[in-house]
Protein backbone atom coordinates (compact mmCIF):
# COMPACT_ATOMS: atom_id res chain seq x y z
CA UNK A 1 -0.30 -16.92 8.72
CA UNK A 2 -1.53 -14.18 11.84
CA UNK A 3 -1.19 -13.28 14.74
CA UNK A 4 -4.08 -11.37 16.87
CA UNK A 5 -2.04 -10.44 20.32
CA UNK A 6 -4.24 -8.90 22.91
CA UNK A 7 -6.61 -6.90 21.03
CA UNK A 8 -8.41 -4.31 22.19
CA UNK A 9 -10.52 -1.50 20.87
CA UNK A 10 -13.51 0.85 22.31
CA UNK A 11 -15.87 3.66 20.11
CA UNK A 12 -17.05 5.42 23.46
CA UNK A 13 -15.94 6.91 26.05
CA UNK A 14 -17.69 5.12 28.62
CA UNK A 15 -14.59 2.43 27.50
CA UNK A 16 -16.99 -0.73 26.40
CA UNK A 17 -14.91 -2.22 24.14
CA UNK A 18 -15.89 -3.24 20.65
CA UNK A 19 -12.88 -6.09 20.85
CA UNK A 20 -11.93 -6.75 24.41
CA UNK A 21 -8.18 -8.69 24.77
CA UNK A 22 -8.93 -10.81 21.94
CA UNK A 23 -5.64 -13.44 20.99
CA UNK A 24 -6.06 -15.68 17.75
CA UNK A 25 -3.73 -17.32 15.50
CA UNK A 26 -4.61 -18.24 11.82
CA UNK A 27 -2.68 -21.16 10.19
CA UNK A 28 -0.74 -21.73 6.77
CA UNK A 29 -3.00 -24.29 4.98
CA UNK A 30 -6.40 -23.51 6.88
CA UNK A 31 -9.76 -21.65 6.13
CA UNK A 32 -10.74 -20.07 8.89
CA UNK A 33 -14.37 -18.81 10.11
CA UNK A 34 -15.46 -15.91 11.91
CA UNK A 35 -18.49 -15.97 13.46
CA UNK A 36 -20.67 -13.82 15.77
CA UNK A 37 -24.58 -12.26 16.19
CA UNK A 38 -24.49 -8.34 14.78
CA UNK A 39 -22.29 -5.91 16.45
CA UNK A 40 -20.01 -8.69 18.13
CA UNK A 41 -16.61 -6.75 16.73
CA UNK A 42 -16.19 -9.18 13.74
CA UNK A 43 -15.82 -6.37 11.37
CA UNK A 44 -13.81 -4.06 13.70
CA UNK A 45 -11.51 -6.82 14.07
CA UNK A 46 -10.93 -7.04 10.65
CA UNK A 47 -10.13 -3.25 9.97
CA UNK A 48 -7.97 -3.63 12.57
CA UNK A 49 -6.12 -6.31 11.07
CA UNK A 50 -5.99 -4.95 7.54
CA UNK A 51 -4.77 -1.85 9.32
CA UNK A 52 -7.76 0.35 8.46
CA UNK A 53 -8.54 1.10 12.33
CA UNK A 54 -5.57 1.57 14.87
CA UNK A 55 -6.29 -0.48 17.99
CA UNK A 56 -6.17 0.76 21.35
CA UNK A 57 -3.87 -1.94 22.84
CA UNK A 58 -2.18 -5.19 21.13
CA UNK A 59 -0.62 -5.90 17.78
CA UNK A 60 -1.30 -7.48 14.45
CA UNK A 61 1.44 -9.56 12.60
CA UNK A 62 1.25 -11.21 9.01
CA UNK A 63 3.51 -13.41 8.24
CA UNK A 64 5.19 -12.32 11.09
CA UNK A 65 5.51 -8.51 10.00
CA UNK A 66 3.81 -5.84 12.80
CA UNK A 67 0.92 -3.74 10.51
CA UNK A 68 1.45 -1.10 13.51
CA UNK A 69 5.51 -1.37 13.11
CA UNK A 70 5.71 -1.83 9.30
CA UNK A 71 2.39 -1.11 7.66
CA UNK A 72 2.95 -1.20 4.11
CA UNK A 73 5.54 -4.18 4.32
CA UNK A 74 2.71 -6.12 6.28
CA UNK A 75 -0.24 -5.11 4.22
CA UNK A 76 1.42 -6.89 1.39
CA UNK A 77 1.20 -9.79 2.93
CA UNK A 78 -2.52 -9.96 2.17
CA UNK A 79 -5.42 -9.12 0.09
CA UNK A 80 -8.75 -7.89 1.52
CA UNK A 81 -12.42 -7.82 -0.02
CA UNK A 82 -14.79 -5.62 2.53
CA UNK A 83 -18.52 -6.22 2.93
CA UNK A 84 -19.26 -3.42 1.10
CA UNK A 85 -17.98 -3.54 -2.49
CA UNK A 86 -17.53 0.19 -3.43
CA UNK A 87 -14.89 1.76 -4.96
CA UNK A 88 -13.89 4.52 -7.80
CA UNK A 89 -16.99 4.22 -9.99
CA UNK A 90 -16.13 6.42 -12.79
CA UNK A 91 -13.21 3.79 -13.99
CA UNK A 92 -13.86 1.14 -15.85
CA UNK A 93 -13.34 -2.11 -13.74
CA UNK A 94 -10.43 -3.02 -16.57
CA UNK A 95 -8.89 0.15 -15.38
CA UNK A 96 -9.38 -0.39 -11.51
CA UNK A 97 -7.77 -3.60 -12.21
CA UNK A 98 -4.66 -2.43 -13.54
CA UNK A 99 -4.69 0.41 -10.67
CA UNK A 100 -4.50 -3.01 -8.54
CA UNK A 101 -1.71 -4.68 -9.99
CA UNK A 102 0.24 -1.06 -10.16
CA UNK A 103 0.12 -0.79 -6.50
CA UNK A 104 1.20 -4.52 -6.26
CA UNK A 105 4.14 -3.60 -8.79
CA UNK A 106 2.47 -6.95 -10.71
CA UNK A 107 3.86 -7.47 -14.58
CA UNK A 108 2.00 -6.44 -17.65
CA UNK A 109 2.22 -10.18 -18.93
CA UNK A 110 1.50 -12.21 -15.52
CA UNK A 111 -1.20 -9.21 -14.89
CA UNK A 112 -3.07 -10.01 -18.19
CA UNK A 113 -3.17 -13.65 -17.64
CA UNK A 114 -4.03 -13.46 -13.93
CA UNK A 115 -6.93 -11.07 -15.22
CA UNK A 116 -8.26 -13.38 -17.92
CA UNK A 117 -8.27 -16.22 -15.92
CA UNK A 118 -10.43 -15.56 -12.53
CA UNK A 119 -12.81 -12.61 -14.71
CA UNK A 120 -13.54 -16.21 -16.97
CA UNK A 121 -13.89 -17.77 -13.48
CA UNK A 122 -15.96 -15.22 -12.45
CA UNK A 123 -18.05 -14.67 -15.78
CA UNK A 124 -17.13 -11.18 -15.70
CA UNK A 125 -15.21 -11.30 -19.45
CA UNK A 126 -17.65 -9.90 -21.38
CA UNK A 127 -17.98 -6.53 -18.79
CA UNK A 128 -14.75 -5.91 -18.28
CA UNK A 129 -14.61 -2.48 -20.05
CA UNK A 130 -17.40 -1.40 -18.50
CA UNK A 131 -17.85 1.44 -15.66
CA UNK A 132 -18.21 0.54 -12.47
CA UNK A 133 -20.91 2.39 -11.89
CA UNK A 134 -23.33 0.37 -14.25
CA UNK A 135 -22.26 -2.69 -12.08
CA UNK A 136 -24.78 -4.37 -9.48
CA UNK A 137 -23.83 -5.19 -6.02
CA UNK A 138 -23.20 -8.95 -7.32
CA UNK A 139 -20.82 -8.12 -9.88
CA UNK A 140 -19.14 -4.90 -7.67
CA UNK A 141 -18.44 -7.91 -5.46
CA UNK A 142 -17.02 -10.20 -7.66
CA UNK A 143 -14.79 -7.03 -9.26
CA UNK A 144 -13.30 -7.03 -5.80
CA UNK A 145 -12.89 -10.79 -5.68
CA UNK A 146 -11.05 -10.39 -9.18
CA UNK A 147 -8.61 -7.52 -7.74
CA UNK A 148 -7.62 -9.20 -4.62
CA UNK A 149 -6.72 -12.64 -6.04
CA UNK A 150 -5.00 -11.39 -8.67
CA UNK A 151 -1.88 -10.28 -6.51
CA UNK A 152 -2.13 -13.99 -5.49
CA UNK A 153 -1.97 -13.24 -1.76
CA UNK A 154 0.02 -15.16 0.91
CA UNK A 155 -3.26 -14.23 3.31
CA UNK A 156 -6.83 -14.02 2.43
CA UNK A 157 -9.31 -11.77 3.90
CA UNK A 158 -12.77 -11.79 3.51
CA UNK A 159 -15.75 -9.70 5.43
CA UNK A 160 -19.05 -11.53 4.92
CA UNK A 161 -18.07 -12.28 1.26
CA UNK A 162 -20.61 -14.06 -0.31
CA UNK A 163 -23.52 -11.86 0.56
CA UNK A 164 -25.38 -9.97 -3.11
CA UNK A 165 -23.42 -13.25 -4.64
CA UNK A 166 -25.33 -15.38 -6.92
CA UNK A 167 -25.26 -19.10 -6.06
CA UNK A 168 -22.65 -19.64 -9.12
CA UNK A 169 -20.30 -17.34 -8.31
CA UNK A 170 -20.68 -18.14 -4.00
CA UNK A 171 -19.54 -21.53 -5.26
CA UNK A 172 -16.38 -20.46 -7.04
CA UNK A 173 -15.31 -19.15 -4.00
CA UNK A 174 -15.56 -22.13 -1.99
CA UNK A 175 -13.71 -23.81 -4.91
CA UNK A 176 -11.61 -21.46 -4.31
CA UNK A 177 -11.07 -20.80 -1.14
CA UNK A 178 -10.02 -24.81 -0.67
CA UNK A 179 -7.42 -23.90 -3.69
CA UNK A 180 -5.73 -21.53 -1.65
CA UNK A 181 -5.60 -23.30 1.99
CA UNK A 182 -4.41 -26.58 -0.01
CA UNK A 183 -1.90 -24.49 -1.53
CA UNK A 184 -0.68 -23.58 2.22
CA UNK A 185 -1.89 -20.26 2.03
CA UNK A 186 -4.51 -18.77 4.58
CA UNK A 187 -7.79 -17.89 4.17
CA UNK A 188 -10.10 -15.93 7.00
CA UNK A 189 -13.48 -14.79 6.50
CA UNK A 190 -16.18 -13.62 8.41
CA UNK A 191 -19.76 -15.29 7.65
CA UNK A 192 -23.67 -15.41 8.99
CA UNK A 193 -24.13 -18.37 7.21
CA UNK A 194 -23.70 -21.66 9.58
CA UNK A 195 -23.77 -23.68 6.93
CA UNK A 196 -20.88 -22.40 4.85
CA UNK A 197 -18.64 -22.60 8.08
CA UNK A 198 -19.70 -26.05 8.42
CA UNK A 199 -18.68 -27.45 5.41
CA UNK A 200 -16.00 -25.74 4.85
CA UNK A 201 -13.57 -24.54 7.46
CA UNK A 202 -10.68 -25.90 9.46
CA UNK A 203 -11.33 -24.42 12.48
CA UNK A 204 -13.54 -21.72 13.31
CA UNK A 205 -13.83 -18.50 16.09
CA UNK A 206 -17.02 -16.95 17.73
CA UNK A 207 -16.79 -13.77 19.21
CA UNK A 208 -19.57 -12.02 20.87
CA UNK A 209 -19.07 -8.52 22.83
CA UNK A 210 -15.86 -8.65 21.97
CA UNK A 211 -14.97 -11.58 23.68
CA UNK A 212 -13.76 -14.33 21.96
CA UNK A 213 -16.22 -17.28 23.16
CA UNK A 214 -14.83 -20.29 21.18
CA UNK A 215 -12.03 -21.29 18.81
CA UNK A 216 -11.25 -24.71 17.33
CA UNK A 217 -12.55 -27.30 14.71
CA UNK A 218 -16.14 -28.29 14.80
CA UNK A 219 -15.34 -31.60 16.77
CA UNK A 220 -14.04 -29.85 19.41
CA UNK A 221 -16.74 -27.48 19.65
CA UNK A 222 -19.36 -29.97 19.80
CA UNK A 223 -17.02 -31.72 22.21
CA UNK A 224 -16.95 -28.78 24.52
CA UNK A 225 -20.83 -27.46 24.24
CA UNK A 226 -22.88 -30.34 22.42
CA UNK A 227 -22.37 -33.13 24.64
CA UNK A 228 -25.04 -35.07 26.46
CA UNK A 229 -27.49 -33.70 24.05
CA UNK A 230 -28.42 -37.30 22.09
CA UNK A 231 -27.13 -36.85 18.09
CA UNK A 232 -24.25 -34.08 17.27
CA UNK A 233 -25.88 -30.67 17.31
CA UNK A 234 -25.19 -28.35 13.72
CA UNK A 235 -22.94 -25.28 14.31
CA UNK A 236 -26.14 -23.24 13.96
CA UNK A 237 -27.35 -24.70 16.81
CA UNK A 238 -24.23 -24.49 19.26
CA UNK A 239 -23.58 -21.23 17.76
CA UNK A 240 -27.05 -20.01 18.90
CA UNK A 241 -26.80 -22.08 22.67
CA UNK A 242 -23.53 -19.72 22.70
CA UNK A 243 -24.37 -16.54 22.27
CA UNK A 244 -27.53 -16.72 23.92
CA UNK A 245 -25.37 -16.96 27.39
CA UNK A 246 -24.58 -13.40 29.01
CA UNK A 247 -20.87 -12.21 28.88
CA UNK A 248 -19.14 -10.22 31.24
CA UNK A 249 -19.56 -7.19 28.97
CA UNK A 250 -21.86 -6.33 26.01
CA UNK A 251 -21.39 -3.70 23.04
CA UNK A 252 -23.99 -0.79 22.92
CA UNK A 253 -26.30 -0.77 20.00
CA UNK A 254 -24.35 2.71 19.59
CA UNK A 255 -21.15 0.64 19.34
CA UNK A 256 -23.04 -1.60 16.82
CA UNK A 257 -24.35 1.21 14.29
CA UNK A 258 -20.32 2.70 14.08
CA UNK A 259 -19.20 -0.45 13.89
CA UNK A 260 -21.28 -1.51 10.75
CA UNK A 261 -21.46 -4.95 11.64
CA UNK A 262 -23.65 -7.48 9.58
């Protein structure tokens, strides 16, 4: 489980914030989406919460731990894969793995069957001892995927993570994303892709300039901005009504490029 308290973080000077007062809570036992148009703060949120980025104003708790009181107790209270899967490429991944599970202080003998069983989920056996550097985006991506699961994390955290994923391996991480929430643990991930959030998350957010516009389960969104419309509108469709309406304030394109949002 986290907490987002009154979140707030600006790039320029002018003061537009890239996440303006946003509060959220994240469940035990729930996949969560994150969605929002290009440069809405979905990613800046994130490095905030994985305690990349300092905010400006609020605070971040895992599992009730403060990353901006205790940062290392709090940051092992999850596992993160970014939406850009680079890392040391002269190692071998075999050897970035272990680098993993030193950090996470993880046995030799539950590291080696952790590793063996999600690179065999994964189909990454057979490349295991190769450099990183010979790797594609795809299997960069799933590398990451392998290092953050195997320190079996309390809270999941995923920017955009099935993009450069073939449809094989996108589908082992819906299998396994509903492993973890039915397990009690949380998963959160940011995501373009309407679909995905429909079919698979408890409850979703949508954040645009900032500002978070929405959060709840599909039924109440379609409660709250699809009625009187004849059949049930898809997410994509509310999602597109949403941000399509003017909020109070907007992030710069400026904002946008630093942020690196996709």
């Amino acid at each position: 489980m986290f907490e987002i308290k009154n979140l707030s973080k600006a790039y320029t000077k002018n003061g537009i914030k890239a996440v303006d007062s946003l509060n959220l809570t994240v469940n035990n036992g729930e996949i969560f989406g994150f969605l929002g148009p290009n440069g809405a703060g979905k990613t800046t949120t994130i490095r905030m919460l994985t305690g990349i980025l300092p905010p400006d104003q609020g605070d971040l708790f895992l599992d009730g731990i403060s990353i901006l009181e205790r940062p290392l107790a709090a940051k092992r209270q999850f596992a993160f894969v970014p939406d850009n899967p680079e890392t040391f490429s002269r190692l071998k991944a075999i050897e970035y793995l272990n680098f993993i599970c030193d950090v996470y202080k993880i046995p030799k003998d539950l590291r080696t069957q952790r590793m063996e069983d999600y690179c065999e989920r994964f189909g990454m056996t057979q490349v295991i001892g190769n450099r990183i550097s010979s790797f594609s985006h795809g299997m960069k991506q799933k590398l990451f995927l392998i290092a953050s699961l195997i320190t079996e994390p309390q809270n999941w955290i995923l920017d955009e993570p099935m993009v450069g994923l073939d449809p094989e391996a996108a589908f082992k991480i819906k299998e396994l994303m509903r492993e973890r929430a039915a397990a009690g643990k949380t998963v959160f991930f940011s995501t373009h892709v309407m679909e995905v959030a429909e079919k698979l998350c408890d409850r979703i957010g949508i954040i645009k300039g900032g500002k978070l516009l929405f959060c709840g389960t599909l039924e109440e969104l379609r409660s709250q901005h699809g009625a009187g419309r004849g059949s049930p509108e898809s997410l994509e469709e509310i999602f597109l009504c949403l941000i399509e309406e003017p909020v109070a304030e907007t992030v710069s394109d400026s904002v946008a490029e630093l942020e690196g949002e996709k």
